[in-house]
N, C-alpha and C. Protein backbone atom coordinates (compact mmCIF):
# COMPACT_ATOMS: atom_id res chain seq x y z
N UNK A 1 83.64 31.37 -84.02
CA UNK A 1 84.56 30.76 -84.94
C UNK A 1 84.95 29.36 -84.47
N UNK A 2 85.19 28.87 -83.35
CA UNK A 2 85.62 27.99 -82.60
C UNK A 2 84.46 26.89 -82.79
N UNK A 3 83.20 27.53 -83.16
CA UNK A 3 81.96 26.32 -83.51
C UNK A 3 82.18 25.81 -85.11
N UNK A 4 82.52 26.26 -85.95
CA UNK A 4 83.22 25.68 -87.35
C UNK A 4 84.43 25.17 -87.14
N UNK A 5 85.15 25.17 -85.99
CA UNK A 5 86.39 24.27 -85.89
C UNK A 5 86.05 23.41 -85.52
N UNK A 6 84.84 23.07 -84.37
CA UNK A 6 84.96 21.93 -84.08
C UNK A 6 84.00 21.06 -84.80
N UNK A 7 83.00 21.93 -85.92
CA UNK A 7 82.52 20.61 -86.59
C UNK A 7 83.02 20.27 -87.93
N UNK A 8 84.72 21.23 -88.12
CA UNK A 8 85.13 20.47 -88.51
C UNK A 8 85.97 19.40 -88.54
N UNK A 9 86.15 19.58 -87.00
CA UNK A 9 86.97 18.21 -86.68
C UNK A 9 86.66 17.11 -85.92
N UNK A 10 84.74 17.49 -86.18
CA UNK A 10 84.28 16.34 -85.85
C UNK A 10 83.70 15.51 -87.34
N UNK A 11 83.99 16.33 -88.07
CA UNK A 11 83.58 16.15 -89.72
C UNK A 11 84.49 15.13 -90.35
N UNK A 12 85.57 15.71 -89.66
CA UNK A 12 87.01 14.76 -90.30
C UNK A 12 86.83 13.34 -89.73
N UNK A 13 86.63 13.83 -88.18
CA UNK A 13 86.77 12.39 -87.66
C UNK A 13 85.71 11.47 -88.33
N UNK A 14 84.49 12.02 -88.22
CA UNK A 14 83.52 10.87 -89.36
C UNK A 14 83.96 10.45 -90.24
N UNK A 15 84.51 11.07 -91.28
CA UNK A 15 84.96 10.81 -92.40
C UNK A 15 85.86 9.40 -92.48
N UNK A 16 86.72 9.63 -91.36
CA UNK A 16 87.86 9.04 -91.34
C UNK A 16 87.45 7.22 -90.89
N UNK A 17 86.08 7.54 -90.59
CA UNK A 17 85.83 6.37 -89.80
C UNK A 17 85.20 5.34 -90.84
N UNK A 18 85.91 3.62 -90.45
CA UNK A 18 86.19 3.03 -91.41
C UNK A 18 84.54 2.19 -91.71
N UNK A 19 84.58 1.36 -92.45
CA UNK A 19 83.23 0.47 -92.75
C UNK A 19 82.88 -0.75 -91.29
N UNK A 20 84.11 -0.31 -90.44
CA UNK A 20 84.30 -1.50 -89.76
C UNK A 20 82.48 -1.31 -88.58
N UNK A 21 81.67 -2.45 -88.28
CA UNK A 21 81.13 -2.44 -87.54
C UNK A 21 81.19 -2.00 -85.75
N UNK A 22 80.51 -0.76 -85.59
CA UNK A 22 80.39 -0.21 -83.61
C UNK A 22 80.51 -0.87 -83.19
N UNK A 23 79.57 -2.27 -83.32
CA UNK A 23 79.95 -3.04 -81.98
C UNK A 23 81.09 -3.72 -82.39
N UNK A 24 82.25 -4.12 -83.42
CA UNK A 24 83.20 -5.01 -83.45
C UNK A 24 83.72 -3.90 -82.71
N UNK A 25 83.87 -2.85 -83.45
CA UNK A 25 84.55 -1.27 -82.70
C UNK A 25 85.17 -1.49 -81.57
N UNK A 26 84.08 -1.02 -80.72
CA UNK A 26 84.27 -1.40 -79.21
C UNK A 26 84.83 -3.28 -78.22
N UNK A 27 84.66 -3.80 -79.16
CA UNK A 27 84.39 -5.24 -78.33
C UNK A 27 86.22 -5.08 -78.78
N UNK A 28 86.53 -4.57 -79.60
CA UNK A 28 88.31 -4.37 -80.08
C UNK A 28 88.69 -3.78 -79.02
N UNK A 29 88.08 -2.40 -78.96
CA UNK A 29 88.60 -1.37 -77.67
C UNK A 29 88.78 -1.94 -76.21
N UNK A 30 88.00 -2.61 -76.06
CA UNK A 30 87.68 -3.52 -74.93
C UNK A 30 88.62 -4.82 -74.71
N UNK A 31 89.29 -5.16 -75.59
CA UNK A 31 89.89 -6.19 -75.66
C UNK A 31 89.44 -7.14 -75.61
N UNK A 32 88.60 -7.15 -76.21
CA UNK A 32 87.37 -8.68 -76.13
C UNK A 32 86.97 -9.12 -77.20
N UNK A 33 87.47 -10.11 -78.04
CA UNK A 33 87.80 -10.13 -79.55
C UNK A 33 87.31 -11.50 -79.72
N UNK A 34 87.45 -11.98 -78.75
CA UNK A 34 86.39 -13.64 -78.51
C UNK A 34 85.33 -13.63 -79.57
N UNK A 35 84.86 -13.17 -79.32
CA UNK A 35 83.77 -13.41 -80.29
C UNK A 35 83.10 -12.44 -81.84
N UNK A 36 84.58 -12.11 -82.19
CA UNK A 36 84.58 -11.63 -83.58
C UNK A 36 85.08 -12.62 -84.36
N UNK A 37 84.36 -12.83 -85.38
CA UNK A 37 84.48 -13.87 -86.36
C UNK A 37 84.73 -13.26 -88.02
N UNK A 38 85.64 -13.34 -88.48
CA UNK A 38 85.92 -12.83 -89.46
C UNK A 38 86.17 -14.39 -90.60
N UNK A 39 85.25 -14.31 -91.40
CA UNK A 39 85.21 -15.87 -92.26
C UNK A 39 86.30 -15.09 -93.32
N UNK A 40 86.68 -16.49 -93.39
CA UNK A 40 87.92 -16.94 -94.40
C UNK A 40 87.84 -16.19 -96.18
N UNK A 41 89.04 -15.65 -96.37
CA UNK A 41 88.89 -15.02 -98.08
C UNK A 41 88.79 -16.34 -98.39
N UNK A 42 88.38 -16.06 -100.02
CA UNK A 42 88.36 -17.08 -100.78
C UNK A 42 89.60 -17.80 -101.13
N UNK A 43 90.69 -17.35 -101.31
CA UNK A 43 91.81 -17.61 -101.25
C UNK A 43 92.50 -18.65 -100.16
N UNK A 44 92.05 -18.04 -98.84
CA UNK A 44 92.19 -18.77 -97.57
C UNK A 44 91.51 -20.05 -97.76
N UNK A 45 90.38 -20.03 -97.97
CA UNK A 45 89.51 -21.27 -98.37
C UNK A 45 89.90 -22.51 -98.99
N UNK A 46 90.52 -21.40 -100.42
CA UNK A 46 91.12 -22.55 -101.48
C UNK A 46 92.58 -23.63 -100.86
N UNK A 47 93.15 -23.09 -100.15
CA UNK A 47 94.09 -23.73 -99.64
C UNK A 47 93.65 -24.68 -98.00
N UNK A 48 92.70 -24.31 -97.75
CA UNK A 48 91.67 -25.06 -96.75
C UNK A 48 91.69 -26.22 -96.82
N UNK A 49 92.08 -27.74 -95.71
CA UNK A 49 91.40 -28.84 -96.03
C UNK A 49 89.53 -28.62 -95.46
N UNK A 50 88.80 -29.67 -96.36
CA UNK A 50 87.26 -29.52 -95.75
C UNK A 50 87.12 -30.03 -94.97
N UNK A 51 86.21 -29.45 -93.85
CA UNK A 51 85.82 -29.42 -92.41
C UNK A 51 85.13 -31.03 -92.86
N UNK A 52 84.01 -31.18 -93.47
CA UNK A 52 82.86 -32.00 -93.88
C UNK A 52 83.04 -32.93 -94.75
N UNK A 53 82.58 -34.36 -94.91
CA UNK A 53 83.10 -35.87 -96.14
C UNK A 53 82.22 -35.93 -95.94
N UNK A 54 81.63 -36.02 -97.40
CA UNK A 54 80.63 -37.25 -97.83
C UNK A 54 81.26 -38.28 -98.83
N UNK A 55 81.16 -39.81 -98.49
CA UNK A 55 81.56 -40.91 -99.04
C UNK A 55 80.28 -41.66 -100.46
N UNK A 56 80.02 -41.53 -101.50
CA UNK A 56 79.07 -41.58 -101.92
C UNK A 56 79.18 -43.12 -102.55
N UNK A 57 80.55 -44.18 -102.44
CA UNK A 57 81.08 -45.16 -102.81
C UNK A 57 79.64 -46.09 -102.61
N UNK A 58 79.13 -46.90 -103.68
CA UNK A 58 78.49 -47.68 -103.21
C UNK A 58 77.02 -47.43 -103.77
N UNK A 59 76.52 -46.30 -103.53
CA UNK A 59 74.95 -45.79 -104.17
C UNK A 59 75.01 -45.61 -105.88
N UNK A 60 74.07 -45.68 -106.27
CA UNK A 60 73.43 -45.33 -107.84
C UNK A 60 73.77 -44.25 -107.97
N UNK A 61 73.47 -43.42 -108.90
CA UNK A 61 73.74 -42.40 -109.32
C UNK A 61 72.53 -41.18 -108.82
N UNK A 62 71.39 -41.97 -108.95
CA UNK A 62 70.23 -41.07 -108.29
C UNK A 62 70.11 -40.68 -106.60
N UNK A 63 70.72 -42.32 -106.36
CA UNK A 63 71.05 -41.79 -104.45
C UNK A 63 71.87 -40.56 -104.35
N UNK A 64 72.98 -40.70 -105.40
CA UNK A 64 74.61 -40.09 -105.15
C UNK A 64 73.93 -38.51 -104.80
N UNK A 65 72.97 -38.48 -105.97
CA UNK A 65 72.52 -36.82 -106.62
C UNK A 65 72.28 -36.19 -105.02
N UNK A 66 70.80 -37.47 -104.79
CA UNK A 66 69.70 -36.92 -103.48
C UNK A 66 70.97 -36.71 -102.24
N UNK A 67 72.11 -37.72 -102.34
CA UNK A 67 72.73 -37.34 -100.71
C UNK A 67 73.50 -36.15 -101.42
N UNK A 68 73.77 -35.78 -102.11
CA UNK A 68 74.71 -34.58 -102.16
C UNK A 68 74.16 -33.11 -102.03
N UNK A 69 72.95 -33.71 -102.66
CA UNK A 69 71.77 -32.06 -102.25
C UNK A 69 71.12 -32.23 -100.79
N UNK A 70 70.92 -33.11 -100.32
CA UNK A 70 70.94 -32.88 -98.72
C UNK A 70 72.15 -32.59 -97.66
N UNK A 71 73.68 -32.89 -98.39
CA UNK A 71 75.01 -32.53 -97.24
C UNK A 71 75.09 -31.39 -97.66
N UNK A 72 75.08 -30.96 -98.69
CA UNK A 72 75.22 -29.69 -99.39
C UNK A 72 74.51 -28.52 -98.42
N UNK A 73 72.73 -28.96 -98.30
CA UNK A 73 71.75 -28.05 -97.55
C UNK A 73 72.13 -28.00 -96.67
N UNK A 74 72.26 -29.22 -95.44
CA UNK A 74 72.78 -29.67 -93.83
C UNK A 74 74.12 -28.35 -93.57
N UNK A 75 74.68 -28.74 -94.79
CA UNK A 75 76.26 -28.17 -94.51
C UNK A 75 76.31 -26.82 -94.35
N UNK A 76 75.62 -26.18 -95.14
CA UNK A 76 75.32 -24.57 -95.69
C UNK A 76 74.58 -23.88 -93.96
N UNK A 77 73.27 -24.91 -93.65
CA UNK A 77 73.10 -24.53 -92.27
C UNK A 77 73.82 -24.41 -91.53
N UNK A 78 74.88 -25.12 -91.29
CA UNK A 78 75.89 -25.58 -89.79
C UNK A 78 77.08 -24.18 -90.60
N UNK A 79 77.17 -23.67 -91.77
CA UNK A 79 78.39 -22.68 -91.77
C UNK A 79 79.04 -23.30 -92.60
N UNK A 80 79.21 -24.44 -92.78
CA UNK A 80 80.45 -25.18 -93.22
C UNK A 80 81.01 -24.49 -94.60
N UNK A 81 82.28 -23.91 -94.40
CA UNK A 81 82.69 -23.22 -95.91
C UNK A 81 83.30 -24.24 -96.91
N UNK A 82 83.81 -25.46 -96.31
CA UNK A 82 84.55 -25.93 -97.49
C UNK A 82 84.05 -27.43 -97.43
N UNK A 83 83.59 -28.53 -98.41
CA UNK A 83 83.78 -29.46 -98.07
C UNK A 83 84.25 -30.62 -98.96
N UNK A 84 84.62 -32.17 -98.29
CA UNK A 84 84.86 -32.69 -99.77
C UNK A 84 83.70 -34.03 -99.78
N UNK A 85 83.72 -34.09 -101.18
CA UNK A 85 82.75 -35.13 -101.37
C UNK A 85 83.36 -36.13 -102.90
N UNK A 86 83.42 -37.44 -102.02
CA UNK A 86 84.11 -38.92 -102.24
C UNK A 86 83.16 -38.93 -103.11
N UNK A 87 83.61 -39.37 -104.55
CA UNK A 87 82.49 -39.89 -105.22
C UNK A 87 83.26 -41.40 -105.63
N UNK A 88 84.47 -41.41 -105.98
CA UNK A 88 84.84 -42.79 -106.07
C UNK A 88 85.64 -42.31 -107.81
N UNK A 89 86.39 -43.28 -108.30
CA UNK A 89 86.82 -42.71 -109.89
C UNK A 89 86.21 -43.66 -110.67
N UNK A 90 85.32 -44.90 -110.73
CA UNK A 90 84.76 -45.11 -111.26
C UNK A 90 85.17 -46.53 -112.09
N UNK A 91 86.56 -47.06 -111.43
CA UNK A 91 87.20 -48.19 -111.92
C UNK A 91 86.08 -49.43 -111.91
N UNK A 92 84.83 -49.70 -110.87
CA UNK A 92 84.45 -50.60 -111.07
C UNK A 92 82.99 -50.26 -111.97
N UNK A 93 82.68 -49.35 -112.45
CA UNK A 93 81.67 -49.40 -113.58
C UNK A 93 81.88 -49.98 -115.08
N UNK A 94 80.73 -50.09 -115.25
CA UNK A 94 80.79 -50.37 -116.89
C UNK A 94 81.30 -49.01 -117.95
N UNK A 95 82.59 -48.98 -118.06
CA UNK A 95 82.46 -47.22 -118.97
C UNK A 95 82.84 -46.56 -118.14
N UNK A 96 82.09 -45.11 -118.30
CA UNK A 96 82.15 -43.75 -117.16
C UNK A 96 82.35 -44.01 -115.94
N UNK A 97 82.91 -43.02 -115.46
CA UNK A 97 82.50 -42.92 -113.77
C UNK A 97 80.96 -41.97 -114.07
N UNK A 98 79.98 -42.58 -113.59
CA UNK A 98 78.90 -42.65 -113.76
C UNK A 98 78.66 -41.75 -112.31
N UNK A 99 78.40 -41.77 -111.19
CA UNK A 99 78.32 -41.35 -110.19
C UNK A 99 79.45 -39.73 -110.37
N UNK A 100 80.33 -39.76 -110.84
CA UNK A 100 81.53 -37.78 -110.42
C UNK A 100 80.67 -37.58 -111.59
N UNK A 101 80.63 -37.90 -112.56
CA UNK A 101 79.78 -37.08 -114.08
C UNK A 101 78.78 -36.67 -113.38
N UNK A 102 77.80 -37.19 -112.58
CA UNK A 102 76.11 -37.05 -112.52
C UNK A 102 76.48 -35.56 -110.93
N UNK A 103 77.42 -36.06 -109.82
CA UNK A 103 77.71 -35.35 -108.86
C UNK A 103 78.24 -33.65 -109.28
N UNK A 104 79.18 -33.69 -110.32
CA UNK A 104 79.64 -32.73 -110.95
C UNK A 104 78.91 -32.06 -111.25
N UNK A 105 78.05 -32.54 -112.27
CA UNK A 105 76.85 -31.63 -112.79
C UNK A 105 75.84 -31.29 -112.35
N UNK A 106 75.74 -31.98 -111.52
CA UNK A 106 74.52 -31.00 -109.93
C UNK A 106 75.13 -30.16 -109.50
N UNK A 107 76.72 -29.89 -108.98
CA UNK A 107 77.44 -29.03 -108.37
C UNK A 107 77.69 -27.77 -109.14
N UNK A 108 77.65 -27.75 -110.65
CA UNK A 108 77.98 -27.06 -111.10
C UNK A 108 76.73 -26.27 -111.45
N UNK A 109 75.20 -27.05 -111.90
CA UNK A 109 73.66 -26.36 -111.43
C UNK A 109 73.38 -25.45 -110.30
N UNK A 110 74.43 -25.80 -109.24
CA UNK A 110 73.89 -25.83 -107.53
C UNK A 110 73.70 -24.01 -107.57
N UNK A 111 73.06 -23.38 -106.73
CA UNK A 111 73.29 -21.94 -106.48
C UNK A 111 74.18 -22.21 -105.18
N UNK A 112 74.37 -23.06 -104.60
CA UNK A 112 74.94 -22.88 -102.85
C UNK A 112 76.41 -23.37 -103.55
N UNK A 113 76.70 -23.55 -104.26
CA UNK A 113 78.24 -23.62 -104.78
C UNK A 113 79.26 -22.94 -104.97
N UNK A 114 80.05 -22.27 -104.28
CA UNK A 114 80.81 -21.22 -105.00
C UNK A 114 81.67 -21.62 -105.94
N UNK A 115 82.54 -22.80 -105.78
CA UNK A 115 83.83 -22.73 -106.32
C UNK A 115 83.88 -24.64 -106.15
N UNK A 116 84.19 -25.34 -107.49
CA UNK A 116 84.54 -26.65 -107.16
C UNK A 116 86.00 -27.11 -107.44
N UNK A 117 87.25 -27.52 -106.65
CA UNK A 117 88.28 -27.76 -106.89
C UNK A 117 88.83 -29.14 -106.50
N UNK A 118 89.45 -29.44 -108.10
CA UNK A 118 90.17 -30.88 -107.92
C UNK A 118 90.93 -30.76 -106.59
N UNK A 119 91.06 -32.35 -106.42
CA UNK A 119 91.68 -32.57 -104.80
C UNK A 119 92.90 -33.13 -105.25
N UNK A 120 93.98 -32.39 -104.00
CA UNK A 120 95.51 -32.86 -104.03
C UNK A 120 95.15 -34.87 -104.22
N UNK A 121 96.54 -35.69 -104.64
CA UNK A 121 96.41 -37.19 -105.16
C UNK A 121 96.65 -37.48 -103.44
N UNK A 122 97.00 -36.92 -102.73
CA UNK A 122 97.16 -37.07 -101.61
C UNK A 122 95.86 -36.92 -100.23
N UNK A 123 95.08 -36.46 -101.24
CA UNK A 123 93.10 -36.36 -100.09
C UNK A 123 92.43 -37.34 -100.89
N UNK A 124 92.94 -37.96 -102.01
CA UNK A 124 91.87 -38.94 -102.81
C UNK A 124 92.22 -38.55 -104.43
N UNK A 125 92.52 -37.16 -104.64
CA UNK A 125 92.88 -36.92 -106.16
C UNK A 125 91.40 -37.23 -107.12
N UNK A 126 91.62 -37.74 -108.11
CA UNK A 126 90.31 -37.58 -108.98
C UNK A 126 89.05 -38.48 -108.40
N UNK A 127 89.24 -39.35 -107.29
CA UNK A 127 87.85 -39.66 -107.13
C UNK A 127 87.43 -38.78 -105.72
N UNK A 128 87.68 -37.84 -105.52
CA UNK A 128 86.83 -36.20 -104.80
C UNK A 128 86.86 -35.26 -105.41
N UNK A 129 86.20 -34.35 -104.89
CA UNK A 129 86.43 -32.94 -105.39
C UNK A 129 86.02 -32.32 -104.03
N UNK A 130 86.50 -31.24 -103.60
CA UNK A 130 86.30 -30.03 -102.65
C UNK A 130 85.28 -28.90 -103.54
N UNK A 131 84.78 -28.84 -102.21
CA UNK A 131 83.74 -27.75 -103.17
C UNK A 131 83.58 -26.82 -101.87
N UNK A 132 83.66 -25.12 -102.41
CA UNK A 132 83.69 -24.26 -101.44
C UNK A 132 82.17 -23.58 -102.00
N UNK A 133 81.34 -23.50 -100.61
CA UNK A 133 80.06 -23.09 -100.42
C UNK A 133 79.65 -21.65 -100.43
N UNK A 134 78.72 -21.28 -100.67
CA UNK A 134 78.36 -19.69 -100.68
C UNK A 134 78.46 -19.46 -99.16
N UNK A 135 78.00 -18.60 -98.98
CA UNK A 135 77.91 -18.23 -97.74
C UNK A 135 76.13 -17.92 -97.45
């Protein structure tokens, strides 16, 4: 009888046991937490300043595109979750801001994009935008 007690209270204990990863498990038990990395909710993010600037002031609209799909790639390698990218508001063009229209709409094409959010008037305001990356 004592062999159905104990698998069921080794049954329970499985049960009970959470999604959390063995080895974080132990490296907790251990007190050794150094090197558990738990990335940021999305939420956390959104209130994030970005680690990463790109300044795009100055280039065409076709440079603007090519450097934003290369910081974008660079960035995604190195981890980077949040970043912002300067496009400028467009006071010295003819018309449009020609350069955030063309940047925007690559960002919003992008698959490595999660989330693009206007920037406080206080990081630059309408000539950036923060853009939080997939993972």
């Amino acid at each position: 009888m004592s062999g159905k007690s104990d698998f069921a209270s080794i049954l329970a204990q499985w049960e009970s046991r959470t999604e959390e990863d063995d080895s974080h498990r132990i490296l907790r038990e251990k007190g050794d937490t150094d090197d558990l990395f738990v990335p940021p909710s999305i939420s956390q993010l959104r209130s994030l300043v970005p680690k990463a600037r790109l300044d795009l002031h100055g280039l065409t609209g076709e440079q603007a595109v090519d450097r934003v799909s290369s910081f974008i790639l660079n960035e995604r390698k190195c981890k980077t979750a949040k970043v912002c990218i300067v496009t400028g508001k467009g006071l010295h063009s003819k018309g449009d801001a020609v350069i955030r229209d063309l940047v925007l709409a690559y960002l919003h094409g992008s698959r490595h994009v999660r989330e693009i959010q206007s920037v406080p008037e206080r990081y630059g305001g309408s000539g950036a935008v923060w853009v939080i990356l997939k993972r």
